[in-house]
ModelCIF file with pLDDT and N, C-alpha, C, O atoms, coordinates in Angstrom:
data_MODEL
#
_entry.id   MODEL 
#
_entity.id                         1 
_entity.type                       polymer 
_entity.pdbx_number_of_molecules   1 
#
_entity_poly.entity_id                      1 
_entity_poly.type                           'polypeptide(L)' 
_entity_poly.nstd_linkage                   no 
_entity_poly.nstd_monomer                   no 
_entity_poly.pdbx_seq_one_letter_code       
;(UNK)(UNK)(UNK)(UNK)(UNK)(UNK)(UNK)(UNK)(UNK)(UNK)(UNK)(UNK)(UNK)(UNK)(UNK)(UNK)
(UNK)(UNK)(UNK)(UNK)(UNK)(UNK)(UNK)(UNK)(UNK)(UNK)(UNK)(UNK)(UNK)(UNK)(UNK)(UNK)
(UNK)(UNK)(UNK)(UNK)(UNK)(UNK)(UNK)(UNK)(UNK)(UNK)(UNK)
;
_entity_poly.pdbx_seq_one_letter_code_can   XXXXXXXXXXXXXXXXXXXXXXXXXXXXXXXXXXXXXXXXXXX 
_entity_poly.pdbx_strand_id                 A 
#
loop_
_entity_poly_seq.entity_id 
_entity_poly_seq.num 
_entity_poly_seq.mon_id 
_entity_poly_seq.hetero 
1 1  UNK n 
1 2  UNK n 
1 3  UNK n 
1 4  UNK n 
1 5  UNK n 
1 6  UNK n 
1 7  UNK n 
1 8  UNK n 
1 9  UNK n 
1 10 UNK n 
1 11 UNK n 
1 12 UNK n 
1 13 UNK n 
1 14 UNK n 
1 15 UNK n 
1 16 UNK n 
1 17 UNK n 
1 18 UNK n 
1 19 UNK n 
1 20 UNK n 
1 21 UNK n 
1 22 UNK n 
1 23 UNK n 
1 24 UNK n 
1 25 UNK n 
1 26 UNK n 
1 27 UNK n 
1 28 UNK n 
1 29 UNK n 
1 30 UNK n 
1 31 UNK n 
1 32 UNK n 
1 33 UNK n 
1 34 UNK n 
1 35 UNK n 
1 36 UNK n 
1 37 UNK n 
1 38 UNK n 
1 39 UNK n 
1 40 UNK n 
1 41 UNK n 
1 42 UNK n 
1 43 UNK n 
#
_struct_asym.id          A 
_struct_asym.entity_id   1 
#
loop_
_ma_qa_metric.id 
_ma_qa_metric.mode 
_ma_qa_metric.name 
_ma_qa_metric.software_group_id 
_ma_qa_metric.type 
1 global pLDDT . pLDDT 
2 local  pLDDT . pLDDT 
#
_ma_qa_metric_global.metric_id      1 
_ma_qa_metric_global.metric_value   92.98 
_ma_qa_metric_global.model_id       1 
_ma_qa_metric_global.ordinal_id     1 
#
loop_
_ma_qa_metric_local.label_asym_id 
_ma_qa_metric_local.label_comp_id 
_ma_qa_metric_local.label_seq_id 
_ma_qa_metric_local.metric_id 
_ma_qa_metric_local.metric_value 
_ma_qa_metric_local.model_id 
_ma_qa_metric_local.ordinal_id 
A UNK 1  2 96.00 1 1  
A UNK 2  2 95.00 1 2  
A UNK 3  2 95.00 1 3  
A UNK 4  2 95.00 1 4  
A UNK 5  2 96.00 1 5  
A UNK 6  2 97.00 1 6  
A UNK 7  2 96.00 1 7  
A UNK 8  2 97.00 1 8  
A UNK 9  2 97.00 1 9  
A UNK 10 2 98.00 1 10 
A UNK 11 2 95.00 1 11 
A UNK 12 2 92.00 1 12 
A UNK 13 2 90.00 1 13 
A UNK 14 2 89.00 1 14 
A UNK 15 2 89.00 1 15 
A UNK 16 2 92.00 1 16 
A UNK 17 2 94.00 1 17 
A UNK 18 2 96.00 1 18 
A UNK 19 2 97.00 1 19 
A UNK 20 2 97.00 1 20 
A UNK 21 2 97.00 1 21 
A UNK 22 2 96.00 1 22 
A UNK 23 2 95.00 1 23 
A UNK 24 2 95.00 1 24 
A UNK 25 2 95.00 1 25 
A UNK 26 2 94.00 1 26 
A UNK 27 2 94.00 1 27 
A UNK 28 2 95.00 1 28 
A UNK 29 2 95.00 1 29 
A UNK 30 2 95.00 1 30 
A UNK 31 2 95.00 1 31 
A UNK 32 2 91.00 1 32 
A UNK 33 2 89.00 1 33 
A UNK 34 2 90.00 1 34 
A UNK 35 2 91.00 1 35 
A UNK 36 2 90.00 1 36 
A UNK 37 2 91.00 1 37 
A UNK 38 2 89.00 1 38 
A UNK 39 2 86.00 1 39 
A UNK 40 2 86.00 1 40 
A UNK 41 2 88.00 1 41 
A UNK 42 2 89.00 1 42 
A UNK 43 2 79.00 1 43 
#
loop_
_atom_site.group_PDB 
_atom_site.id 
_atom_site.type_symbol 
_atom_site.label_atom_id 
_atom_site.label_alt_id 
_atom_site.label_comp_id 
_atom_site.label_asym_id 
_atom_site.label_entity_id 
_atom_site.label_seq_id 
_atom_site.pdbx_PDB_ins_code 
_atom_site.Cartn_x 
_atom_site.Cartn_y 
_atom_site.Cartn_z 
_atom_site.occupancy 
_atom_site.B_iso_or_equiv 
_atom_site.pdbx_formal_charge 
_atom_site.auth_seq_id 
_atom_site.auth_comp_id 
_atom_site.auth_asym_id 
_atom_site.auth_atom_id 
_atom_site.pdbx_PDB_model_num 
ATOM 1   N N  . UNK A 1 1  ? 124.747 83.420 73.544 1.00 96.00 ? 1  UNK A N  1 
ATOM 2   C CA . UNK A 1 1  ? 124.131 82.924 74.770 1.00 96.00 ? 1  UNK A CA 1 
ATOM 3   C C  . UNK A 1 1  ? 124.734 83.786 75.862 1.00 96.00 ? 1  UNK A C  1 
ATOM 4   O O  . UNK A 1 1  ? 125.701 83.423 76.533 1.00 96.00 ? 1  UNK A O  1 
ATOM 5   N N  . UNK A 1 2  ? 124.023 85.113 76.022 1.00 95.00 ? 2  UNK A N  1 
ATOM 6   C CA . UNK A 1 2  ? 124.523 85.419 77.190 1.00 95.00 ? 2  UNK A CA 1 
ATOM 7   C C  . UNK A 1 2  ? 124.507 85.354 78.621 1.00 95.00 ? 2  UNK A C  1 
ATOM 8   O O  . UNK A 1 2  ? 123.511 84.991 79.247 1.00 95.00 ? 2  UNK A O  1 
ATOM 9   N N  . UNK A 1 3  ? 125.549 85.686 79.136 1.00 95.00 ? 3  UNK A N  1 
ATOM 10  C CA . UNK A 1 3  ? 125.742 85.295 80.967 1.00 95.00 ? 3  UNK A CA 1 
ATOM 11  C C  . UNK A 1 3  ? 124.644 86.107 81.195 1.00 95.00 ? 3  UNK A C  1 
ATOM 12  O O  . UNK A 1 3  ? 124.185 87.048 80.548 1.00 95.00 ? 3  UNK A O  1 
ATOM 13  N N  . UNK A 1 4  ? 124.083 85.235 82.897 1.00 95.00 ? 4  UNK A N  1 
ATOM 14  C CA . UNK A 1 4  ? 123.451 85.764 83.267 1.00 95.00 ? 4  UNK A CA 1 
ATOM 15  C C  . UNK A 1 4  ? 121.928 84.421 83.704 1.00 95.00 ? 4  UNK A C  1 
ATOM 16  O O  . UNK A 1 4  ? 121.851 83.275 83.263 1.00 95.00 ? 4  UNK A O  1 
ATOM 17  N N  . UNK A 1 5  ? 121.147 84.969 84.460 1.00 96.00 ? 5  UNK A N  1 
ATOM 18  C CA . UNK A 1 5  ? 119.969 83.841 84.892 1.00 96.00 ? 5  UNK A CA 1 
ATOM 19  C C  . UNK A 1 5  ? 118.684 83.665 83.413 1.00 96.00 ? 5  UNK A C  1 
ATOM 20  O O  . UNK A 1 5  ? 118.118 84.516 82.729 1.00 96.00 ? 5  UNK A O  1 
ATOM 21  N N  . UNK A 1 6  ? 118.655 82.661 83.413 1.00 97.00 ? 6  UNK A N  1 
ATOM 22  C CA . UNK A 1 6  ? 117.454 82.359 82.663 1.00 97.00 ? 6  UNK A CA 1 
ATOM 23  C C  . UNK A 1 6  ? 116.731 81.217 83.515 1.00 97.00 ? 6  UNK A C  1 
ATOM 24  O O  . UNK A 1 6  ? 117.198 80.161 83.944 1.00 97.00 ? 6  UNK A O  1 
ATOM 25  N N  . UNK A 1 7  ? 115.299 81.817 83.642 1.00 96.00 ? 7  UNK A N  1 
ATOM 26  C CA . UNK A 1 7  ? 114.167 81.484 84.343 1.00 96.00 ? 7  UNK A CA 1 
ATOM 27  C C  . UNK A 1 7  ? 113.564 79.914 83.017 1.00 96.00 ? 7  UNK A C  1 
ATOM 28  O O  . UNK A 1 7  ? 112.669 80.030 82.180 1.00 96.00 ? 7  UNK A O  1 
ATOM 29  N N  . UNK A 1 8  ? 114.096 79.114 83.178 1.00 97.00 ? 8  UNK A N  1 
ATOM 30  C CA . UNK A 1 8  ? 112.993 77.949 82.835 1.00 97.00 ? 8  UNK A CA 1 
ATOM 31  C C  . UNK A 1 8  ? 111.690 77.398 83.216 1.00 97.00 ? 8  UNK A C  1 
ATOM 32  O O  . UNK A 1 8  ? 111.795 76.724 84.241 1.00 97.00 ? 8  UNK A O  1 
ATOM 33  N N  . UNK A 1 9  ? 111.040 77.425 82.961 1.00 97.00 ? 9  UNK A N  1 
ATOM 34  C CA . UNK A 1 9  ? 109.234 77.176 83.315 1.00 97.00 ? 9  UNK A CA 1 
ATOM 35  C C  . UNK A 1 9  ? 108.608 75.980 82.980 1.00 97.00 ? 9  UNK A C  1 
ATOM 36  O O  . UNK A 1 9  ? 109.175 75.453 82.023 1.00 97.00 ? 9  UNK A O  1 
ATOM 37  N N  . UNK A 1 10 ? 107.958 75.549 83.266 1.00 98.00 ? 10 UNK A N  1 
ATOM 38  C CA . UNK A 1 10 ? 106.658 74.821 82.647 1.00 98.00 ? 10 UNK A CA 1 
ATOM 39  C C  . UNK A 1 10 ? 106.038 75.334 83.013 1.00 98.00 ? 10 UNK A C  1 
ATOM 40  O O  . UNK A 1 10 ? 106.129 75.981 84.056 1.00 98.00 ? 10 UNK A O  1 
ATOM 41  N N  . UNK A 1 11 ? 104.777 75.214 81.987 1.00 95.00 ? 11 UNK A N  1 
ATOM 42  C CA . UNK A 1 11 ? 103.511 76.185 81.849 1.00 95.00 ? 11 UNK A CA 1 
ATOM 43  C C  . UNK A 1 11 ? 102.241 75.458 81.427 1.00 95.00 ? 11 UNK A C  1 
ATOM 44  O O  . UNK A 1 11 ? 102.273 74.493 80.665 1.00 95.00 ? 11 UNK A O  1 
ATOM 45  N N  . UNK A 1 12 ? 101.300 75.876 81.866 1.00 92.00 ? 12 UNK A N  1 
ATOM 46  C CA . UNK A 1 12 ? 99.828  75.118 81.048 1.00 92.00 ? 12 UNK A CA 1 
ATOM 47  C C  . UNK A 1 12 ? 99.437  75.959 79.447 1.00 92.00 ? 12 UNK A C  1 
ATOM 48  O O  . UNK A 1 12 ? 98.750  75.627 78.481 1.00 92.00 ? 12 UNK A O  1 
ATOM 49  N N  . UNK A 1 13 ? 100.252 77.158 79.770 1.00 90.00 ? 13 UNK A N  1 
ATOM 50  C CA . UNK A 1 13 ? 99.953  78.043 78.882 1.00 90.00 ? 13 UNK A CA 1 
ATOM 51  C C  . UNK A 1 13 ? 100.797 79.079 78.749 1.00 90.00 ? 13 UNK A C  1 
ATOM 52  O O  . UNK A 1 13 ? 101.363 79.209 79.834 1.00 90.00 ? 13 UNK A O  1 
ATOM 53  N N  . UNK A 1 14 ? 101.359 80.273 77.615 1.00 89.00 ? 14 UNK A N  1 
ATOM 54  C CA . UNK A 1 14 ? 102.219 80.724 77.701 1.00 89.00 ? 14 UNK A CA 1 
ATOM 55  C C  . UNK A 1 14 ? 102.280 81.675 78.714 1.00 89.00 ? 14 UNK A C  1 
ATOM 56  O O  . UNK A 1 14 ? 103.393 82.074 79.057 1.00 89.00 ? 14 UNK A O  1 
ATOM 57  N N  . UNK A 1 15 ? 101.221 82.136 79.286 1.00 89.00 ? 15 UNK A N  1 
ATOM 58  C CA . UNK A 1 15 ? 101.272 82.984 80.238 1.00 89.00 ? 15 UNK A CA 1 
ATOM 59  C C  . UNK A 1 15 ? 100.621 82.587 81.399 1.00 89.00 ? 15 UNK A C  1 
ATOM 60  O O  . UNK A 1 15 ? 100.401 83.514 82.179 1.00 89.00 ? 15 UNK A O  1 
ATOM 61  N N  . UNK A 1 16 ? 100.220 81.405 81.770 1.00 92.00 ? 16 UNK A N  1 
ATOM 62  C CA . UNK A 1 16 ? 100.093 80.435 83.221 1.00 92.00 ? 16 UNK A CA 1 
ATOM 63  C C  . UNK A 1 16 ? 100.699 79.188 83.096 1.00 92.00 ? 16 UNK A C  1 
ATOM 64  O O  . UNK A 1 16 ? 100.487 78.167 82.441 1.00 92.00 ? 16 UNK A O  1 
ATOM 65  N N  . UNK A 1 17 ? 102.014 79.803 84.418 1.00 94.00 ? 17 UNK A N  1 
ATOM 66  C CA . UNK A 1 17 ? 103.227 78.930 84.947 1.00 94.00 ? 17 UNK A CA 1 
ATOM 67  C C  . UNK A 1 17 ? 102.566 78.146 85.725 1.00 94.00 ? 17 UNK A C  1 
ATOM 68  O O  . UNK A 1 17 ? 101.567 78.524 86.337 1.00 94.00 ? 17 UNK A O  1 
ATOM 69  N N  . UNK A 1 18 ? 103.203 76.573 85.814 1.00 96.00 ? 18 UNK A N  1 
ATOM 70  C CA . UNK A 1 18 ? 103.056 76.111 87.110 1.00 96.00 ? 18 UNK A CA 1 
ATOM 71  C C  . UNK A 1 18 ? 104.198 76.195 87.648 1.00 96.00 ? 18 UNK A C  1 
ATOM 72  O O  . UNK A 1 18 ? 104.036 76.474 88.836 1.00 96.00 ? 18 UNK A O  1 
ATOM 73  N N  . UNK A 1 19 ? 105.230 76.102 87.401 1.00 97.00 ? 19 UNK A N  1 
ATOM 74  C CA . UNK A 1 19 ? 106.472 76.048 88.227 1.00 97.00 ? 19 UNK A CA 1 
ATOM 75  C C  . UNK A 1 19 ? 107.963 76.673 87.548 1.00 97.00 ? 19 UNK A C  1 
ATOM 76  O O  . UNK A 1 19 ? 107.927 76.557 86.323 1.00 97.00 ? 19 UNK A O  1 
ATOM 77  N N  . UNK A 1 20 ? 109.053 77.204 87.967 1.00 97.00 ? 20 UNK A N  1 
ATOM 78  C CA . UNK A 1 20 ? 109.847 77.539 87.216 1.00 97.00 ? 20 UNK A CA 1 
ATOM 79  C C  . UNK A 1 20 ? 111.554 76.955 88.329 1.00 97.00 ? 20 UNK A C  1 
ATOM 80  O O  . UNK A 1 20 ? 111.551 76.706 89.534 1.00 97.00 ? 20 UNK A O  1 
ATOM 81  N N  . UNK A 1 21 ? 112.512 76.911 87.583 1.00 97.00 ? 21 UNK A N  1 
ATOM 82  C CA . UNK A 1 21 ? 113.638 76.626 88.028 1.00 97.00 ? 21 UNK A CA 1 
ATOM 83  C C  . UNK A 1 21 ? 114.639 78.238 87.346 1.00 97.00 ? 21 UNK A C  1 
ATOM 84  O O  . UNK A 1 21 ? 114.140 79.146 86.681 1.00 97.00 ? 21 UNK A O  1 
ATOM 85  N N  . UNK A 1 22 ? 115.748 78.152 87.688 1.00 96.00 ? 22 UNK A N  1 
ATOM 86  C CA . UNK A 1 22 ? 116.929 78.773 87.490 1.00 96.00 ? 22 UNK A CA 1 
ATOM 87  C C  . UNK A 1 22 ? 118.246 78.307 86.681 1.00 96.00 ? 22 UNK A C  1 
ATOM 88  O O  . UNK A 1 22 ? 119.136 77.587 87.131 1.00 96.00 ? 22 UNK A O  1 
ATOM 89  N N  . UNK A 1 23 ? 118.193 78.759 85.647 1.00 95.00 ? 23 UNK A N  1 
ATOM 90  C CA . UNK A 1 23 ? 120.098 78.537 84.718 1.00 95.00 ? 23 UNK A CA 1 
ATOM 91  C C  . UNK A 1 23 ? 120.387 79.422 84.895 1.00 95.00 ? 23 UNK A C  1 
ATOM 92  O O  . UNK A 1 23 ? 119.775 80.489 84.837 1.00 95.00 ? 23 UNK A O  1 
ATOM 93  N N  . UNK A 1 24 ? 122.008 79.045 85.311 1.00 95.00 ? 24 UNK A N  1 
ATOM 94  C CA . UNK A 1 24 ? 122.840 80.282 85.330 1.00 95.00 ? 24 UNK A CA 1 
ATOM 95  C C  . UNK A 1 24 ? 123.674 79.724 84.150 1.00 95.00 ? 24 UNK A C  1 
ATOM 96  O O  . UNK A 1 24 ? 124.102 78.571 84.204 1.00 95.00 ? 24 UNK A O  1 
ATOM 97  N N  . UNK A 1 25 ? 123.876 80.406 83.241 1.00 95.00 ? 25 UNK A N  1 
ATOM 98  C CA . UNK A 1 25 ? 124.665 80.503 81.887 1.00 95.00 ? 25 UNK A CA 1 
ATOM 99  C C  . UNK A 1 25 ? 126.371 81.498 82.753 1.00 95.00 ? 25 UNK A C  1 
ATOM 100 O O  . UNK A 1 25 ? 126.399 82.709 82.972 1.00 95.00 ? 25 UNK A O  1 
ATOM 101 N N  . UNK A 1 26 ? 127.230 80.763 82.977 1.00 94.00 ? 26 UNK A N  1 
ATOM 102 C CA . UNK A 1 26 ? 128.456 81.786 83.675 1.00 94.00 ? 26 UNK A CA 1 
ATOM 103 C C  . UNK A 1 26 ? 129.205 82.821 82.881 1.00 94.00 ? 26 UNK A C  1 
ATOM 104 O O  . UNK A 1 26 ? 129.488 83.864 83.471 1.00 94.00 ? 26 UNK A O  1 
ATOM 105 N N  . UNK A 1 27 ? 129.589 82.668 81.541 1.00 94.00 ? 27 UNK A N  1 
ATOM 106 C CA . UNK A 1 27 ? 129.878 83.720 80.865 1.00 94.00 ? 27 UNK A CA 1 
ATOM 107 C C  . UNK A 1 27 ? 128.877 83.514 79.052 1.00 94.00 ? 27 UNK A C  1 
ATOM 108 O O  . UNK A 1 27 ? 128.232 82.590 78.557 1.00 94.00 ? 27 UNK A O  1 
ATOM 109 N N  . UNK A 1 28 ? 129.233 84.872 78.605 1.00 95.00 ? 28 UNK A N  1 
ATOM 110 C CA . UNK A 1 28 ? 129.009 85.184 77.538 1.00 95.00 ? 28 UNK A CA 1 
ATOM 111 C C  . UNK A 1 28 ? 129.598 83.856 75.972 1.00 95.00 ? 28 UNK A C  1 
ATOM 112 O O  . UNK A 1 28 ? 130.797 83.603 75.851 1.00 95.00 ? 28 UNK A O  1 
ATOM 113 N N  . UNK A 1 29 ? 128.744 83.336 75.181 1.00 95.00 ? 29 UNK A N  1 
ATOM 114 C CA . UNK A 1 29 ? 129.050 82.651 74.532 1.00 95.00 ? 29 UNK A CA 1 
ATOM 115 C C  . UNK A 1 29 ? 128.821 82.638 73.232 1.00 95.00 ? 29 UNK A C  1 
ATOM 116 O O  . UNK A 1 29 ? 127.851 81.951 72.911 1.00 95.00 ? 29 UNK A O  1 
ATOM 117 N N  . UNK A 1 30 ? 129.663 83.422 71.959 1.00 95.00 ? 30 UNK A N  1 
ATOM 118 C CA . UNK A 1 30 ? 129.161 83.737 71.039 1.00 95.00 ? 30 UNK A CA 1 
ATOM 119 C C  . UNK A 1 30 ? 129.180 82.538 69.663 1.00 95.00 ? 30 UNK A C  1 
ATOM 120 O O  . UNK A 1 30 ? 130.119 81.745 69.598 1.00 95.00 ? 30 UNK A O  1 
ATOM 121 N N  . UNK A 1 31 ? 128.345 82.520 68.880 1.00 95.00 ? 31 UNK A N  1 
ATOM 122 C CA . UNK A 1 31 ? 128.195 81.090 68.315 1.00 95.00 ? 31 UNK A CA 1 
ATOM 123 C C  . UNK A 1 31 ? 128.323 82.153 66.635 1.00 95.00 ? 31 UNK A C  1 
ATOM 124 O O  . UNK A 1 31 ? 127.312 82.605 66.099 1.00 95.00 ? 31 UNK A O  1 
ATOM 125 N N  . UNK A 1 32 ? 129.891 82.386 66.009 1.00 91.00 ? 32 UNK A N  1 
ATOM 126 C CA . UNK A 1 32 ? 129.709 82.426 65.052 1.00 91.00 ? 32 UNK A CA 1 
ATOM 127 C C  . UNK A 1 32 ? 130.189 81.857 63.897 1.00 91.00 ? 32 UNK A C  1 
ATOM 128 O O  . UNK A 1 32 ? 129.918 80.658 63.829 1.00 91.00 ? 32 UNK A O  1 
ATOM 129 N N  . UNK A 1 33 ? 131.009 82.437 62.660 1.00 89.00 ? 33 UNK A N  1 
ATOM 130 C CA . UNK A 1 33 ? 131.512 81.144 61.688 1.00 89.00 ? 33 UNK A CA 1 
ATOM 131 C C  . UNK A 1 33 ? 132.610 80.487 62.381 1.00 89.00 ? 33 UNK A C  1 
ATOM 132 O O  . UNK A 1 33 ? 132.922 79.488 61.734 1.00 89.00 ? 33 UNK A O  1 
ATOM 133 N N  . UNK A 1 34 ? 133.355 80.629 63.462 1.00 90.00 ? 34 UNK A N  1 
ATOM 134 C CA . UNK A 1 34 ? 134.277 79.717 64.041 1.00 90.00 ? 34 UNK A CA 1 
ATOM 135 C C  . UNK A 1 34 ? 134.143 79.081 65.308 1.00 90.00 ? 34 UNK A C  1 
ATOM 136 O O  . UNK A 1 34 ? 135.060 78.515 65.904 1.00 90.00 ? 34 UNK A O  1 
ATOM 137 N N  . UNK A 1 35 ? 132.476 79.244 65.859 1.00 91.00 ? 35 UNK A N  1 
ATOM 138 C CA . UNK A 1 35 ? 131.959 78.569 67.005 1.00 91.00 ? 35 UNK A CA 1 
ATOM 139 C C  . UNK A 1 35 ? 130.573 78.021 66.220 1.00 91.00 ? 35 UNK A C  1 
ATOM 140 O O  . UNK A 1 35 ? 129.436 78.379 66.529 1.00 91.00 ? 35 UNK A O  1 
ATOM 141 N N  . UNK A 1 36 ? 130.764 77.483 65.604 1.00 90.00 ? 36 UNK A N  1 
ATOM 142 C CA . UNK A 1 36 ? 128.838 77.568 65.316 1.00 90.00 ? 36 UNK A CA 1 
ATOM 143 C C  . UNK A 1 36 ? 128.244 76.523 66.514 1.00 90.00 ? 36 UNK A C  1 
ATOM 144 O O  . UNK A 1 36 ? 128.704 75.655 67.256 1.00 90.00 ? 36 UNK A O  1 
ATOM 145 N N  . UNK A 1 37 ? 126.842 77.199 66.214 1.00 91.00 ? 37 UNK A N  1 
ATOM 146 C CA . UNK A 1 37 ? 125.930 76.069 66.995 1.00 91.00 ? 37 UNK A CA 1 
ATOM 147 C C  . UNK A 1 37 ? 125.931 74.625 66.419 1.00 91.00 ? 37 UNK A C  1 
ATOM 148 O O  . UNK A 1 37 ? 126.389 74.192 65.362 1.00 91.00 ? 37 UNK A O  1 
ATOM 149 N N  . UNK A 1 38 ? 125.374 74.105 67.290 1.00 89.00 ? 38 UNK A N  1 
ATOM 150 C CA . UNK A 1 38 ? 125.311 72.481 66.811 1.00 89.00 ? 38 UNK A CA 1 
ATOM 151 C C  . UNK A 1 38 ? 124.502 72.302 65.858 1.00 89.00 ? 38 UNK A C  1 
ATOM 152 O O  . UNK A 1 38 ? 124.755 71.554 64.914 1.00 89.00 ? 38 UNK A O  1 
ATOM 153 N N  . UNK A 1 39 ? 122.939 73.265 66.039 1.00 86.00 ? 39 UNK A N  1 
ATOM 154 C CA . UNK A 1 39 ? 121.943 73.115 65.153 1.00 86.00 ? 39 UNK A CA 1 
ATOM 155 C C  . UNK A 1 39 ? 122.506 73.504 63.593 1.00 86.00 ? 39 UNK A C  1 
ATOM 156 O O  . UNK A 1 39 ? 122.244 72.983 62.509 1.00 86.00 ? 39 UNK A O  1 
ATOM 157 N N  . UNK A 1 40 ? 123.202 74.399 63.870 1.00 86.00 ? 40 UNK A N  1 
ATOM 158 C CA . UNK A 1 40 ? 123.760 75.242 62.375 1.00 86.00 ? 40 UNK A CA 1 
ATOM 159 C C  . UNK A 1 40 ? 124.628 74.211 61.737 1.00 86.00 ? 40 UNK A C  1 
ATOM 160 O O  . UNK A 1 40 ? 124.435 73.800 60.593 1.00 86.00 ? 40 UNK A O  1 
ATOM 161 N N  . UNK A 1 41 ? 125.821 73.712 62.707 1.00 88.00 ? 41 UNK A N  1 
ATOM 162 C CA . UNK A 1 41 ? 125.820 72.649 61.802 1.00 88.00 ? 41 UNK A CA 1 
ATOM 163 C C  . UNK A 1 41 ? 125.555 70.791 61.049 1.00 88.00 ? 41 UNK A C  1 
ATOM 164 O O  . UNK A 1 41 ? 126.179 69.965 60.383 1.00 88.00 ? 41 UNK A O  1 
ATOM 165 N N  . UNK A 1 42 ? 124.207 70.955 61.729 1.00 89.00 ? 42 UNK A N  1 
ATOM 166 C CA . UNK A 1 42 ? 123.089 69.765 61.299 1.00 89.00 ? 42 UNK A CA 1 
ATOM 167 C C  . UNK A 1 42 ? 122.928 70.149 60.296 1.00 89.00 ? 42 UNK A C  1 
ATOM 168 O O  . UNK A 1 42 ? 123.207 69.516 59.277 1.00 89.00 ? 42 UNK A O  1 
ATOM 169 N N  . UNK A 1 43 ? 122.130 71.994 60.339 1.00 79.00 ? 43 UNK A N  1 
ATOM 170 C CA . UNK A 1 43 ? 121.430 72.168 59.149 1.00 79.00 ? 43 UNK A CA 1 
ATOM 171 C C  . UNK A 1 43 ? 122.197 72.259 57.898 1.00 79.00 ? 43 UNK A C  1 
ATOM 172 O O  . UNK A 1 43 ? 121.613 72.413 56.825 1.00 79.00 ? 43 UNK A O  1 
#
């Protein structure tokens, strides 16, 4: 998950937005065998 802005949207469609917000993710976050994701370990 890297730092940096990610644009969140809703959309009617993948390429017509109605509106979008801003995440700022503050640093770099690497998810591997000694961070895993949450999903990884559900699955």
């Amino acid at each position: 998950l890297e730092q940096g802005d990610y644009a969140l949207s809703i959309n009617k469609t993948a390429h017509e937005k109605y509106q979008s917000v801003t995440v700022n993710v503050p640093q770099t976050i690497w998810y591997d065998n000694d961070n895993p994701r949450q999903s990884d370990k559900d699955g």
